[in-house]
C-alpha atoms as a PDB file:
ATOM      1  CA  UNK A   1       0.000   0.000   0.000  1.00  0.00           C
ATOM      2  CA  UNK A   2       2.975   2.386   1.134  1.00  0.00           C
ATOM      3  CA  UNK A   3       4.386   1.367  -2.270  1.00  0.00           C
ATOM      4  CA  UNK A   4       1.404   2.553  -4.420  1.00  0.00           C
ATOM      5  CA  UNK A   5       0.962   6.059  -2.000  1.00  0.00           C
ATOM      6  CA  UNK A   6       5.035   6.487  -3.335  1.00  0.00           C
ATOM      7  CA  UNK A   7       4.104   6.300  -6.792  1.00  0.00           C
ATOM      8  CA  UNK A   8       1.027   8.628  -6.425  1.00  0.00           C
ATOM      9  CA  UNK A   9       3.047  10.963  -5.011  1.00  0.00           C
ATOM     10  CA  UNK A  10       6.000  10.638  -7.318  1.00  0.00           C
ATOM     11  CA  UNK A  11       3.433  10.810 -10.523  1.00  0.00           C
ATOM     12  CA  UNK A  12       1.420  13.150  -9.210  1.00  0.00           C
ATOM     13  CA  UNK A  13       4.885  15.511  -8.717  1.00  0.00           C
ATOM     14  CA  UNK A  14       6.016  14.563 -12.034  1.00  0.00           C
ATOM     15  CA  UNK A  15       2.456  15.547 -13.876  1.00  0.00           C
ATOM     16  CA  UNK A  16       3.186  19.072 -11.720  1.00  0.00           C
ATOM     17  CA  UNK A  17       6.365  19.674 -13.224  1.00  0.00           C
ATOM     18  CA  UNK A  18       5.531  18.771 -17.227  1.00  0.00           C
ATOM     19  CA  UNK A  19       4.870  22.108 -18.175  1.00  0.00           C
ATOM     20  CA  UNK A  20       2.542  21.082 -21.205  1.00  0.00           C
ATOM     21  CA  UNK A  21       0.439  19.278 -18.485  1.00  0.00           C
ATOM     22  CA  UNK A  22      -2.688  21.095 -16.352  1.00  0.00           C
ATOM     23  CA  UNK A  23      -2.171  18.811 -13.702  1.00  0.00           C
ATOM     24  CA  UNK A  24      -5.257  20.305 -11.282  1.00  0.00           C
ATOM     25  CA  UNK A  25      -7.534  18.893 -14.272  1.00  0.00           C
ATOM     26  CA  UNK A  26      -6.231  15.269 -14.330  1.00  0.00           C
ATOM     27  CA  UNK A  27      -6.500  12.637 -11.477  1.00  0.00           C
ATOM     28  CA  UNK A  28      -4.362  10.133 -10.742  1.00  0.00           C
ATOM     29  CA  UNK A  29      -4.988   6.291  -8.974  1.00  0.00           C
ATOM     30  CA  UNK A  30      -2.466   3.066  -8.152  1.00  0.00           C
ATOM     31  CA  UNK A  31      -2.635  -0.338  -8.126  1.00  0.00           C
ATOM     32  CA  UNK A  32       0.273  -2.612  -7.734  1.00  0.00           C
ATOM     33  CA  UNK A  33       2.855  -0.607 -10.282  1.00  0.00           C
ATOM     34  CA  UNK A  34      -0.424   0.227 -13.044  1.00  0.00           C
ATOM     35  CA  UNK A  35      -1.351   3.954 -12.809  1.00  0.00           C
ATOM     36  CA  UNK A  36      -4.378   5.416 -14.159  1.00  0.00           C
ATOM     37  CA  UNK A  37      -5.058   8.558 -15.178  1.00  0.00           C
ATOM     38  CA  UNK A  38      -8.628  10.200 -15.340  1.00  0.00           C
ATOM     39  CA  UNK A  39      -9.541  14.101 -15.925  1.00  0.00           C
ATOM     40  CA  UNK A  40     -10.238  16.306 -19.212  1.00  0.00           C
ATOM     41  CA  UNK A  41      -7.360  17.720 -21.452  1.00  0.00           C
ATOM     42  CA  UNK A  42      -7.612  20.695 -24.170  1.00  0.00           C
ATOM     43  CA  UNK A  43      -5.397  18.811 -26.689  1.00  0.00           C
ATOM     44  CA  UNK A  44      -4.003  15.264 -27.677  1.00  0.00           C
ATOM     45  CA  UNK A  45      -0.802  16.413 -27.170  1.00  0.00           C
ATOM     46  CA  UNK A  46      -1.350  17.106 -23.632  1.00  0.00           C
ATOM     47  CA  UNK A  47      -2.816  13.715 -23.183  1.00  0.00           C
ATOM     48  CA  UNK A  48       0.106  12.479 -24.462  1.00  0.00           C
ATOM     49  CA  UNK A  49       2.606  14.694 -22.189  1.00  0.00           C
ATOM     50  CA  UNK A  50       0.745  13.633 -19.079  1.00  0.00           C
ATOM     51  CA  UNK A  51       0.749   9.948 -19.840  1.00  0.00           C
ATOM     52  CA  UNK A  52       4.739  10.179 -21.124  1.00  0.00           C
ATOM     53  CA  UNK A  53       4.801  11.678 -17.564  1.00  0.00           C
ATOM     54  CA  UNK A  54       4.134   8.914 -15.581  1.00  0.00           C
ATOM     55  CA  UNK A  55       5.957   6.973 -17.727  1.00  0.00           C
ATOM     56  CA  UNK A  56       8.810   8.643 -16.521  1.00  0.00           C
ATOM     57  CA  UNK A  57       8.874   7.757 -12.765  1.00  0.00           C
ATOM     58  CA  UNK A  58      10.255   4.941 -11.215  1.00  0.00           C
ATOM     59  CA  UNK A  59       8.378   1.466 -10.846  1.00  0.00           C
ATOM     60  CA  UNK A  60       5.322   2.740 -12.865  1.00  0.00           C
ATOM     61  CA  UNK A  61       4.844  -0.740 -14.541  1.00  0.00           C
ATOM     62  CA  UNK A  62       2.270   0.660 -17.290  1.00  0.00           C
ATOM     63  CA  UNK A  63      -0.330   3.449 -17.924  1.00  0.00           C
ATOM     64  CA  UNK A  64      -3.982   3.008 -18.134  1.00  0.00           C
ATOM     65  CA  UNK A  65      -5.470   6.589 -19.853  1.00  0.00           C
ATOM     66  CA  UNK A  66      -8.858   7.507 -19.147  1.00  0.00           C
ATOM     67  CA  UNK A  67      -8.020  11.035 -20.538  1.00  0.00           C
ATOM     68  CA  UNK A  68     -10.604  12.635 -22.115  1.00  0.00           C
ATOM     69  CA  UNK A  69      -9.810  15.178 -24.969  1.00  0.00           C
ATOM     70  CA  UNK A  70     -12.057  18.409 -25.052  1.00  0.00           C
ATOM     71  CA  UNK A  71     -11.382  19.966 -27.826  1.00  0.00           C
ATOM     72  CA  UNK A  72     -11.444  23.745 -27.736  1.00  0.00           C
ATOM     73  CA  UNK A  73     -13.842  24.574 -30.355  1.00  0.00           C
ATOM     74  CA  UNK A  74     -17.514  24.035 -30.716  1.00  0.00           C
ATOM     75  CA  UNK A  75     -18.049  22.462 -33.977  1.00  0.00           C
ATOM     76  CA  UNK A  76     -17.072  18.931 -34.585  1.00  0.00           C
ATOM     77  CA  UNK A  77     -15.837  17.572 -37.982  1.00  0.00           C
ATOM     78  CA  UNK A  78     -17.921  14.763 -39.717  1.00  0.00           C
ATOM     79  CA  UNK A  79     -15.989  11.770 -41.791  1.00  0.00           C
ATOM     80  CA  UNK A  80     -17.357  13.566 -44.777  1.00  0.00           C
ATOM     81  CA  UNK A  81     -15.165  17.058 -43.481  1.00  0.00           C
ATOM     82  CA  UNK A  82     -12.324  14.831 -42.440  1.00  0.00           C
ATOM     83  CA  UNK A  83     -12.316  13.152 -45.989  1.00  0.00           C
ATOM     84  CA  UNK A  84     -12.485  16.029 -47.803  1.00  0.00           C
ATOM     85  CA  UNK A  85      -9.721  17.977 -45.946  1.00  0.00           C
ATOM     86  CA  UNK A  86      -7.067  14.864 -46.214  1.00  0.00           C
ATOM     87  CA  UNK A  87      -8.477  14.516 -50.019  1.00  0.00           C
ATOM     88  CA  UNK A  88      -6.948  17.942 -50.556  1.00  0.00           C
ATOM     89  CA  UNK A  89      -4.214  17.390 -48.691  1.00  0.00           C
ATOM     90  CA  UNK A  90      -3.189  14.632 -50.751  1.00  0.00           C
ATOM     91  CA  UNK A  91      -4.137  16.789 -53.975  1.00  0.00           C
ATOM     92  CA  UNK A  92      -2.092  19.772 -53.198  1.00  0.00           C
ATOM     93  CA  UNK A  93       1.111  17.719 -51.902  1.00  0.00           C
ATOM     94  CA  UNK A  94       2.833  16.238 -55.082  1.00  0.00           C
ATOM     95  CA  UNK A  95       5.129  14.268 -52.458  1.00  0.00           C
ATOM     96  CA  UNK A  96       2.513  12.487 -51.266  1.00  0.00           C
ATOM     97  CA  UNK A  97       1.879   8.984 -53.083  1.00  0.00           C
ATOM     98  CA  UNK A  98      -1.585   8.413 -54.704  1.00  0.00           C
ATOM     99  CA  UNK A  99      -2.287   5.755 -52.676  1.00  0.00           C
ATOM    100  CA  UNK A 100      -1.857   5.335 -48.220  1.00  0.00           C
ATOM    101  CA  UNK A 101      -2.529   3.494 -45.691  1.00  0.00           C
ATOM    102  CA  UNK A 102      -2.142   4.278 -41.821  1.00  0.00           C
ATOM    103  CA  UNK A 103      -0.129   0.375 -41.969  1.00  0.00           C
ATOM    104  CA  UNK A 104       2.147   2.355 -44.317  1.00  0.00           C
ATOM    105  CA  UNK A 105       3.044   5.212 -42.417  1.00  0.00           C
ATOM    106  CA  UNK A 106       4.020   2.297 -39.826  1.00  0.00           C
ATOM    107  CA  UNK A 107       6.007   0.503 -41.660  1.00  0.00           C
ATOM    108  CA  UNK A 108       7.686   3.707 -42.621  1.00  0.00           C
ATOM    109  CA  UNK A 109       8.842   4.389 -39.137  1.00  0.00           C
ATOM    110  CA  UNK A 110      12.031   2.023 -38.410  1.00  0.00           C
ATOM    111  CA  UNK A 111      11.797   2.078 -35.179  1.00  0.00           C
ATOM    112  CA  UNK A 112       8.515   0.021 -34.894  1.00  0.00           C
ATOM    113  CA  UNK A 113       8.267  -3.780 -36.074  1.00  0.00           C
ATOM    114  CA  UNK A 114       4.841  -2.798 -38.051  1.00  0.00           C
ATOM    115  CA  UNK A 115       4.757  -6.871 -38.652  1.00  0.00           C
ATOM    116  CA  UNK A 116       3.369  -7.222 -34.857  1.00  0.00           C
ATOM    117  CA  UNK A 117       0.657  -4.132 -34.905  1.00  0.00           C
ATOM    118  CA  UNK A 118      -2.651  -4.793 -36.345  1.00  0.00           C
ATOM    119  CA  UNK A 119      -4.510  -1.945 -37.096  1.00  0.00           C
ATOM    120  CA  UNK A 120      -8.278  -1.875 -37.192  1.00  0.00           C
ATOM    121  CA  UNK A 121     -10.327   1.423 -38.447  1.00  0.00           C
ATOM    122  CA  UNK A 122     -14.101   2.539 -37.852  1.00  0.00           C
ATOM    123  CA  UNK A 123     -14.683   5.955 -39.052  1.00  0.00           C
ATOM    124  CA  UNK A 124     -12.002   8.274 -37.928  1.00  0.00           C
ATOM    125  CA  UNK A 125     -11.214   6.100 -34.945  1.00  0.00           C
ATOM    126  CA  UNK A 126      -7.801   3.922 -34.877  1.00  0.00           C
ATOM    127  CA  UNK A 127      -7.437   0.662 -32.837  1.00  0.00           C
ATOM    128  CA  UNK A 128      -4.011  -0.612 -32.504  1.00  0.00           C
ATOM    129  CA  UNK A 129      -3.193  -4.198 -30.935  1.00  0.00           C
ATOM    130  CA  UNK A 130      -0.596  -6.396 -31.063  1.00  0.00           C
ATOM    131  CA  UNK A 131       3.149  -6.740 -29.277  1.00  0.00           C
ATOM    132  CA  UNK A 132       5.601  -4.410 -29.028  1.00  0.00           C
ATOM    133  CA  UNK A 133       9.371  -4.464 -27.823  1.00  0.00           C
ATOM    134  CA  UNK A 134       9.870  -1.267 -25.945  1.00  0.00           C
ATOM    135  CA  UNK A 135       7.777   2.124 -24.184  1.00  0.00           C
ATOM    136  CA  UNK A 136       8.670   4.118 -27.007  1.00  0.00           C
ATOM    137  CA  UNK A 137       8.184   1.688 -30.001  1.00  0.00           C
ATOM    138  CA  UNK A 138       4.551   1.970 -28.899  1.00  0.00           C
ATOM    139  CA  UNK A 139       4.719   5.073 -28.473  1.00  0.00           C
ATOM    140  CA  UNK A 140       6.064   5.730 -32.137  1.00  0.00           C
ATOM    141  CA  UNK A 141       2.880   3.712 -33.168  1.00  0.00           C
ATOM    142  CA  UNK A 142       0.330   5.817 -31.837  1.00  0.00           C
ATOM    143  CA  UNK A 143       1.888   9.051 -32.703  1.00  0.00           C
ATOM    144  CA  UNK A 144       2.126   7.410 -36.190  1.00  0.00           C
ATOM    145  CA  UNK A 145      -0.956   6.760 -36.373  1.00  0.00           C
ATOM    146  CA  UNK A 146      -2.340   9.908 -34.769  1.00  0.00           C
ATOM    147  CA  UNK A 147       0.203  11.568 -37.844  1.00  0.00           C
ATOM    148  CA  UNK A 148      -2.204   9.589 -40.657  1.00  0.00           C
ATOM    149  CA  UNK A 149      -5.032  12.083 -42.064  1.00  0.00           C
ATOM    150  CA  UNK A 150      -8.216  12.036 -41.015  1.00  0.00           C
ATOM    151  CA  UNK A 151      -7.451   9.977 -37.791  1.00  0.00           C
ATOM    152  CA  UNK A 152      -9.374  11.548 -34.274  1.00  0.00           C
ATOM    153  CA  UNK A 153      -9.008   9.367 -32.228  1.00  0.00           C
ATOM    154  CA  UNK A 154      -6.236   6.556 -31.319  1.00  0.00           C
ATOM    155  CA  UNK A 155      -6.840   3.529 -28.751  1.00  0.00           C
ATOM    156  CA  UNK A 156      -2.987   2.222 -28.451  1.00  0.00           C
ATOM    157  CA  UNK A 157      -4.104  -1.347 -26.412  1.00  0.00           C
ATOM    158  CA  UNK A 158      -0.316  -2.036 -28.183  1.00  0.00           C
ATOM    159  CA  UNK A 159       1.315  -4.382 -24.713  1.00  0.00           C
ATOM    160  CA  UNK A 160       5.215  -4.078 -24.518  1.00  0.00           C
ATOM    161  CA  UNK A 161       7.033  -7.494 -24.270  1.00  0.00           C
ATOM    162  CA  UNK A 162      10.818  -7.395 -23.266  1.00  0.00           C
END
């Protein structure tokens, strides 16, 4: 019990001292090494910082984000936006190939062994599963996934296997 209080504490401390990270808006819970994180965040990259965060602090085992992701403005984008925008993204870029996949932009990235990741799609949400080797090869994943177009949302249930 003392052991889980520590690492409270510790992420807690470390959530206070990101400076990307509002840590009065997120809350933070223990049990045996796995810390979750609850709360409401203005941005995905915030969500990010606050779970590389605990990441960061000794004997945190793994991270289980219940982050939620407000976004700042009223209007939300349908498929149909979302379509159209990367559509003209992929126009107006000539370096862009006619033809991608999110499983591409993985197997683009060296540092992840795409061969292990399945990635499932419904709408603009992303579900990646599978085995990884290392904390920031599934990291890489869902940031390269989060980098395909029209993605808005990203569950990384990636596990990391030493």
């Amino acid at each position: 019990m003392k052991m889980a209080e520590t690492i409270k504490n510790d992420v807690e401390q470390e959530l206070r001292w990101e400076p990307s990270v509002c840590a009065t808006k997120i809350g933070v819970s223990v049990n045996g090494g796995v810390v979750e994180l609850d709360g409401h965040v203005g941005s995905l990259y915030e969500k990010w910082a606050a779970e590389r965060a605990a990441l960061r602090v000794v004997n945190v085992t793994s991270v289980a984000s219940e982050i939620v992701v407000d976004l700042p403005f009223e209007s939300e984008r349908t498929d149909q936006d979302i379509a159209a925008a990367a559509t003209n993204h992929f126009t107006w870029n000539f370096q862009v190939p006619n033809k991608i996949k999110i499983e591409d932009a993985l197997k683009r990235d060296a540092a992840i062994e795409a061969k292990n990741i399945t990635v499932e799609t419904n709408g603009n949400a992303v579900t990646l599963t599978g085995r990884v080797h290392s904390w920031t090869e599934r990291d890489d994943a869902e940031q390269a996934a989060f980098a395909a177009p029209g993605v808005g949302s990203v569950s990384n249930l990636l596990t990391v296997s030493y």
